[in-house]
Every structure is written in C-alpha cells, then in structure tokens.
Protein backbone atom coordinates (compact mmCIF):
# COMPACT_ATOMS: atom_id res chain seq x y z
CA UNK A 1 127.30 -8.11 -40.50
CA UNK A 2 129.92 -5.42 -40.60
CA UNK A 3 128.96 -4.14 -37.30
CA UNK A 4 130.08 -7.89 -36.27
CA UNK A 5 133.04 -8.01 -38.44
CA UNK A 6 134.74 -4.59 -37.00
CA UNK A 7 134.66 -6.34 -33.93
CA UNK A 8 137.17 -9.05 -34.50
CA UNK A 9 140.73 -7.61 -35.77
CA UNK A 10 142.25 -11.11 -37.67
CA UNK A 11 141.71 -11.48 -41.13
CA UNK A 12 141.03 -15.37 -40.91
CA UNK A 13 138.73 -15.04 -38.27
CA UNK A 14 136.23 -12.64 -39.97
CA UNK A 15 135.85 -15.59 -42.78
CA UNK A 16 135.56 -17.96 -40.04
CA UNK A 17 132.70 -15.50 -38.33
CA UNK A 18 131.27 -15.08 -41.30
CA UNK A 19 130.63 -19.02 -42.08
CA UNK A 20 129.75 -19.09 -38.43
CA UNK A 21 127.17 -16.28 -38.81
CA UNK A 22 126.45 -17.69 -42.29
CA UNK A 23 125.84 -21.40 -40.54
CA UNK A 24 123.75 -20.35 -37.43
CA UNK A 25 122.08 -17.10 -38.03
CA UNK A 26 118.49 -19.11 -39.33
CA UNK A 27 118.70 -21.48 -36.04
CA UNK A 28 119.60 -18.43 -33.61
CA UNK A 29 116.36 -16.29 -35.04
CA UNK A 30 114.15 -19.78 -34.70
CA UNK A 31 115.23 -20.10 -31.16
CA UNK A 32 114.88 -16.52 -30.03
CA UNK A 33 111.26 -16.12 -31.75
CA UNK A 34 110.58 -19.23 -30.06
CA UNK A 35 110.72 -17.42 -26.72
CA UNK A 36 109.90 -13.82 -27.86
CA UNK A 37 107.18 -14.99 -30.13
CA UNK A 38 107.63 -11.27 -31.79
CA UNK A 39 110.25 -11.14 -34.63
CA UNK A 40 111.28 -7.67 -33.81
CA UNK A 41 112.56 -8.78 -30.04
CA UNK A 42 113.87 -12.21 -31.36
CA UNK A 43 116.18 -9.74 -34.24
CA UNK A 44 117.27 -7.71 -31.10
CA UNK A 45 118.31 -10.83 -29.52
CA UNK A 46 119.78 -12.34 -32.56
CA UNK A 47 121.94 -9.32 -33.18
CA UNK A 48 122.93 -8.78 -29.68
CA UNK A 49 123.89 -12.63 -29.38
CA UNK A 50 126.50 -11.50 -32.31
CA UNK A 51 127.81 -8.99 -30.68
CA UNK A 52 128.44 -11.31 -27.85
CA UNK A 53 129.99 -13.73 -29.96
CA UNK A 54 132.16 -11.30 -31.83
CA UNK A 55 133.45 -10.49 -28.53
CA UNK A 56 134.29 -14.07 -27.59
CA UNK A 57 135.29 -15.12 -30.61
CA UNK A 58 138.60 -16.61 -29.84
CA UNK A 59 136.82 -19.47 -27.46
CA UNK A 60 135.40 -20.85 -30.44
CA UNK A 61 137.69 -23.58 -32.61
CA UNK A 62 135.58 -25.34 -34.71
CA UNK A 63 132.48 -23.68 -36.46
CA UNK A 64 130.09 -26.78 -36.76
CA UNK A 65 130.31 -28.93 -33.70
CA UNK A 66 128.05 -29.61 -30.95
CA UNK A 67 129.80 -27.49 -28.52
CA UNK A 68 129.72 -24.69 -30.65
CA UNK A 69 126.03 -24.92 -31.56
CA UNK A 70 125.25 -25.18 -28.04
CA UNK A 71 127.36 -22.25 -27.05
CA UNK A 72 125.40 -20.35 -29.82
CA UNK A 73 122.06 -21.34 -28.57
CA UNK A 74 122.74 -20.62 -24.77
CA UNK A 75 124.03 -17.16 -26.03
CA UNK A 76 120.57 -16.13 -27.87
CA UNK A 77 118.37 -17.87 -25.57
CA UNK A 78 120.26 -15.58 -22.49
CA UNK A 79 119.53 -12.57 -24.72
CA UNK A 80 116.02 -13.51 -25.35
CA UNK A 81 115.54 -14.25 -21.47
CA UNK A 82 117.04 -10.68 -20.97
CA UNK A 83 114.79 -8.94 -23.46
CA UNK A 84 111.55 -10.83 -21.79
CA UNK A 85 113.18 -9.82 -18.56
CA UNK A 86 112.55 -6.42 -19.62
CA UNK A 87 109.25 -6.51 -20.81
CA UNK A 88 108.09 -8.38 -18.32
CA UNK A 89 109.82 -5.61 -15.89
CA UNK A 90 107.03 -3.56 -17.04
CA UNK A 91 104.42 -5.49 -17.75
CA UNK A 92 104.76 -7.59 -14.11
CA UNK A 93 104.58 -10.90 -15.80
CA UNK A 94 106.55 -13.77 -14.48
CA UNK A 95 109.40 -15.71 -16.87
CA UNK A 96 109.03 -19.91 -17.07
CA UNK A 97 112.33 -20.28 -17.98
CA UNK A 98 112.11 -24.18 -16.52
CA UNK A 99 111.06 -25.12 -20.70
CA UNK A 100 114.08 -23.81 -22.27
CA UNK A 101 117.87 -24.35 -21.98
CA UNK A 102 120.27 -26.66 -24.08
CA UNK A 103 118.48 -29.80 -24.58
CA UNK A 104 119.85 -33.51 -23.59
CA UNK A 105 118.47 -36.67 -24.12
CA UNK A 106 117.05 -38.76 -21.82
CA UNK A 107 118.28 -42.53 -21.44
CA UNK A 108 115.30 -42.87 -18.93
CA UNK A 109 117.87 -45.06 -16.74
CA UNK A 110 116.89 -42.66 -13.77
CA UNK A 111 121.07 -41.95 -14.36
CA UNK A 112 122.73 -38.68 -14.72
CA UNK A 113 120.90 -37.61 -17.60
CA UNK A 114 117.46 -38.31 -16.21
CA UNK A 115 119.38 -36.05 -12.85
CA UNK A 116 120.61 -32.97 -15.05
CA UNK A 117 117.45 -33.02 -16.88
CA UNK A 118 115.78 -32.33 -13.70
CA UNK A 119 117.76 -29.70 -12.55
CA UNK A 120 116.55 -26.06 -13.25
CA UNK A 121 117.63 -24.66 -16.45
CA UNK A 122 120.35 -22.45 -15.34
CA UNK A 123 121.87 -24.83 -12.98
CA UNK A 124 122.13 -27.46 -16.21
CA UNK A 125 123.58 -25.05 -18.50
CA UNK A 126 126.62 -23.91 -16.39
CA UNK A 127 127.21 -27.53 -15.76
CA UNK A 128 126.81 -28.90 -19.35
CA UNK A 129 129.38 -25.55 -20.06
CA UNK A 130 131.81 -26.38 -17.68
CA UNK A 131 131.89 -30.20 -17.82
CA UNK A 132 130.93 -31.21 -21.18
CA UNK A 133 132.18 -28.21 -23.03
CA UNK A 134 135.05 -27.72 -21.20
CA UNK A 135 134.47 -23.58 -20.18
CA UNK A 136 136.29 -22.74 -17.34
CA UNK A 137 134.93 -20.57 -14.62
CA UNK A 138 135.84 -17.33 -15.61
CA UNK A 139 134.80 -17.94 -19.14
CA UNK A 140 131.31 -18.79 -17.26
CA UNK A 141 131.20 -15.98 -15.56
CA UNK A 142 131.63 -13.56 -18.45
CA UNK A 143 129.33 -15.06 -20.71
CA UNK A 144 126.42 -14.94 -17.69
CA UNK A 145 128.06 -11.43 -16.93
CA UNK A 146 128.43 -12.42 -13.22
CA UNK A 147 131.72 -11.92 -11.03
CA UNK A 148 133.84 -15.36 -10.83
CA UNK A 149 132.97 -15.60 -7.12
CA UNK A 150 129.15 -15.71 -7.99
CA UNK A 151 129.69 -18.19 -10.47
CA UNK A 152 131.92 -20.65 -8.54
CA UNK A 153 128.23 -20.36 -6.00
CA UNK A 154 126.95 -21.30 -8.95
CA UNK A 155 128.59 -24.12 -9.46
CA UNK A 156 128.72 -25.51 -6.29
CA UNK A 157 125.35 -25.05 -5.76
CA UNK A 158 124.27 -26.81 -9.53
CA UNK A 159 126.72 -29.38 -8.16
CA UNK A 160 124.92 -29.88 -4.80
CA UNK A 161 121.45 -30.20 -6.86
CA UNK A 162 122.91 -32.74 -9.47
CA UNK A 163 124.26 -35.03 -6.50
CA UNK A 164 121.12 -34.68 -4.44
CA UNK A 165 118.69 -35.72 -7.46
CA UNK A 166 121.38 -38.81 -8.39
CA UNK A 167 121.24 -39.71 -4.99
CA UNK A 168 117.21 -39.62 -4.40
CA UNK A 169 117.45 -41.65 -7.62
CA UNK A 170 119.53 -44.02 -5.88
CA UNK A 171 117.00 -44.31 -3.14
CA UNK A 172 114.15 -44.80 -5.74
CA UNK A 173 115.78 -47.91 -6.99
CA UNK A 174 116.78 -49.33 -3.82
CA UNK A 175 113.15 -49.96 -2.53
C-alpha cells in the first residue's frame, strides 16, 4: 500500500485511495484469479492494476459508483489479459478473451444491449468507456497504452460493429 500511496502527492487523495483500495482490493483479486486461476499471477495483476490506478488517480471522483467499479475491473482484467499474454507467449496457447469484459444486462429486446453484448470484448469496453462513462479518447488511449490515433480506429471501428449488429437486428425483426 505505500508503494501505491508514494504515488499520489495530495494528502486527501491518499485517504480517498486508501478507501478505494480498502473498497475494491477483495473484488479486483476475485476477478484476476478468475482469469489467472493461479493466485500468484492474479496478486501480480492486482498490484500492477494499483499502480495503474495510482497513476490515474485524478479521473476518479467518486469511490463507490458504477463507473468507478467498472473502471477498476477493466483495469485488472487488462493486467490479467497481459500476464496470460505472456505466458501464453511461451507456452503457444491461444487467449478466449470473448468471456470476459465489463458485464451488461441483457433486455433480450434484440436492442442495443442485446447489439453491444455481441460485440467482441474489446470493442464493448472502449465503447461502454467512452459513452457511458464519459472517458474521452485520450484518456482511452492511455489506459489501453495505445497512441490516440489507434484508438480513435478503435472507435470507429467498435462503432461500425455496434451499427452493423443493430442494423442486422433490424432486419431480423422486419421478416
């Protein structure tokens, strides 16, 4: 925790880290062992997802909220993704990243959740960041650790996707 705390330079946000870390520490652990499924990885993750946070601390106002808990979970599940990324780097084994991401729930309207739920994981994320969460691109792009440019593909592309599967539904419904 001090590691964290040396980090981030105001007084009043090192409490509020601290009832951050405090508040999601248990659920960011669950989550990465839930992917790793070895608790030595899923610590690594953990504690590099802190670092990450302590770095961006400033984009977060409130400590328990949903966009906050999201944020948090997209953080260590990226982490855990890049530690299996690694292993499987030497072990040749492929990553289904297709069951994780931030979860939604489904209406089962064949509407736009039924549409982002489809997408691929990545594409949903950076679209439930920047529209429901309210990131802007360049925020995107640091916490993927991708140039803006790449990211605003990104976006377009996750975009593209999201209007193509809301307009097959569309086409579904109209037979």
């Amino acid at each position: 925790m001090i590691i964290y705390l040396q980090i981030i330079e105001n007084e009043e946000d090192k409490q509020r880290f601290t009832a951050l870390y405090e508040t999601y520490r248990g659920l960011m652990f669950y989550v990465a062992n839930k992917l790793l499924q070895n608790t030595y990885d899923a610590e690594d993750a953990v504690h590099q997802a802190f670092i990450s946070i302590a770095e961006n601390f400033s984009k977060i106002d409130e400590i328990e909220c949903p966009q906050t808990r999201a944020y948090i979970v997209l953080i260590v599940e990226r982490k855990a993704i890049d530690i299996l990324r690694k292993r499987n780097r030497q072990s040749e084994v492929s990553i289904n990243e297709a069951a994780h991401g931030i979860e939604i729930p489904l209406p089962g309207d064949h509407g736009l959740a039924d549409a982002l739920a489809g997408l691929p994981v990545h594409s949903r994320e950076i679209l439930l960041l920047r529209y429901y969460n309210g990131y802007t691109t360049k925020e995107l792009a640091a916490a993927f650790g991708v140039s803006y440019a790449a990211m605003k593909k990104q976006l377009t592309r996750a975009k593209n996707s999201l209007r193509e599967r809301m307009e097959e539904g569309d086409m579904i419904h109209a037979d």
